[in-house]
Protein backbone atom coordinates (compact mmCIF):
# COMPACT_ATOMS: atom_id res chain seq x y z
CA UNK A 1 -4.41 10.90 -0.02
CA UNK A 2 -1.41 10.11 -2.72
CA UNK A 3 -1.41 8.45 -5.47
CA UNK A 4 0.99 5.93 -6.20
CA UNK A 5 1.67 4.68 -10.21
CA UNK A 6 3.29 2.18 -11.40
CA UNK A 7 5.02 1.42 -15.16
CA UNK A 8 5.38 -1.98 -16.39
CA UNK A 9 6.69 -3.33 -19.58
CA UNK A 10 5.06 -6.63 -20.67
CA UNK A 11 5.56 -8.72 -23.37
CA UNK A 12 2.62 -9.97 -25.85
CA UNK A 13 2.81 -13.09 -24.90
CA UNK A 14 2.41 -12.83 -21.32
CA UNK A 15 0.10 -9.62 -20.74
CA UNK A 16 -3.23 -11.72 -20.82
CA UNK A 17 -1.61 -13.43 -17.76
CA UNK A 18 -0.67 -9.72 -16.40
CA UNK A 19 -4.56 -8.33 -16.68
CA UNK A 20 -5.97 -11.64 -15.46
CA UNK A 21 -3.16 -11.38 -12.52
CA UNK A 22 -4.42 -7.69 -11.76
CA UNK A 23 -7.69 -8.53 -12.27
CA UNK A 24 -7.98 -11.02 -9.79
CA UNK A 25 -5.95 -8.91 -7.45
CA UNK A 26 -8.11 -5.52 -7.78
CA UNK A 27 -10.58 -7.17 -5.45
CA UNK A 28 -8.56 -8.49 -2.74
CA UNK A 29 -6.54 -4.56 -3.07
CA UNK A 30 -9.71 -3.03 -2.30
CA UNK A 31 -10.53 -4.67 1.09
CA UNK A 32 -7.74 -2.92 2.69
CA UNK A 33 -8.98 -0.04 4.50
CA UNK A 34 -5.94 1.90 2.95
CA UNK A 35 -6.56 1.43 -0.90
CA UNK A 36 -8.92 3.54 -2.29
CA UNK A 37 -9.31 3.26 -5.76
CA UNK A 38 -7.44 1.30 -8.26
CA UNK A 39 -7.47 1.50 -11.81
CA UNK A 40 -5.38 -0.58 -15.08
CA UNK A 41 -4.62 1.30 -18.33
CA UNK A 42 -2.75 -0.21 -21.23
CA UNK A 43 -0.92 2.09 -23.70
CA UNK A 44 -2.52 2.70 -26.46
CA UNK A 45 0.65 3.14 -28.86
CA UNK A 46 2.69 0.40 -27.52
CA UNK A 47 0.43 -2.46 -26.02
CA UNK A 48 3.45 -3.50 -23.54
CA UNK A 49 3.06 -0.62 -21.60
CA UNK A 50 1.27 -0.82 -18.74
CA UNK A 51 0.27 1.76 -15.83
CA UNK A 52 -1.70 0.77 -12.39
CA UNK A 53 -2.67 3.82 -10.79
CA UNK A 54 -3.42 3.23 -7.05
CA UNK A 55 -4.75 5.83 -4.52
CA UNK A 56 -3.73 5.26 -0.71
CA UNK A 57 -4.61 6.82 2.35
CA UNK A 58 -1.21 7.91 2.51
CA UNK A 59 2.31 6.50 1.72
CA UNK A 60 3.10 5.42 5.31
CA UNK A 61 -0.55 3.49 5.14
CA UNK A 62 0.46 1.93 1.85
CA UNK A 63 4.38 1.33 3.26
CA UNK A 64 3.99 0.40 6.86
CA UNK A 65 0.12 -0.77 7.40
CA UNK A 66 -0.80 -2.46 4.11
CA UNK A 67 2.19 -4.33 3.80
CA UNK A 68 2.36 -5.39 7.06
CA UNK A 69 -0.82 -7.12 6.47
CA UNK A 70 -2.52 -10.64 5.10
CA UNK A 71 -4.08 -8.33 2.42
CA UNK A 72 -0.75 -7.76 1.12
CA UNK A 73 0.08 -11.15 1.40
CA UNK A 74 -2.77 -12.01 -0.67
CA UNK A 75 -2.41 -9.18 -3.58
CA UNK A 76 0.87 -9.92 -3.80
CA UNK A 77 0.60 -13.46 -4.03
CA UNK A 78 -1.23 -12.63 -7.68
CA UNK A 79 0.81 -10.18 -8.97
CA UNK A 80 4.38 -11.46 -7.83
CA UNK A 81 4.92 -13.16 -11.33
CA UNK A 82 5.48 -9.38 -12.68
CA UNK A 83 7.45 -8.01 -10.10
CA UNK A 84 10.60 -8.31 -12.26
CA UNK A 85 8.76 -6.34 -14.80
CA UNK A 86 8.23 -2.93 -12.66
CA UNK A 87 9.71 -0.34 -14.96
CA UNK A 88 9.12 2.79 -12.48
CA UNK A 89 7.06 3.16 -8.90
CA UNK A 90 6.71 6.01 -7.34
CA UNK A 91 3.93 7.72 -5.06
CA UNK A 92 2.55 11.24 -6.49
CA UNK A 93 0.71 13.94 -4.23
CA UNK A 94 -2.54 15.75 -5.97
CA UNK A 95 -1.68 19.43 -6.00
């Protein structure tokens, strides 16, 4: 299992549009066999700050099978507006 997070910086006036986006996308994220758990946290001290913590069966699932498939499509299709907005990404192992 890894973990992968990722960092966005969004502006006021568009992060209802960002948590509805996710939102409607945590569903469709979860009915690949490779996501396992999926979770949105917004910063506390700086509302623009975003992290999406995602945990994958492993990064070749999450790089090769996942987005190889119409559940990727899907997701992506919902979140795509933000993609500019990706800050960091990067897959973690648990040690």
């Amino acid at each position: 299992m890894i973990v992968e997070y990722l960092r966005y910086t969004i502006d006021a006036e568009r992060q209802a549009a960002f948590i509805e986006a996710y939102k409607k996308a945590e569903p469709i994220l979860l009915s690949s066999p490779y996501a396992l758990a999926f979770e949105l946290c917004q910063c506390v001290e700086d509302p623009s700050q975003f992290i999406i913590r995602i945990e994958w069966t492993s990064a070749e699932d999450h790089l090769q099978k996942f987005r190889g498939s119409q559940v990727f499509r899907d997701f992506f299709g919902c979140v795509r507006p933000f993609l500019g907005d990706i800050a960091e990404m990067r897959h973690y192992s648990a040690l």
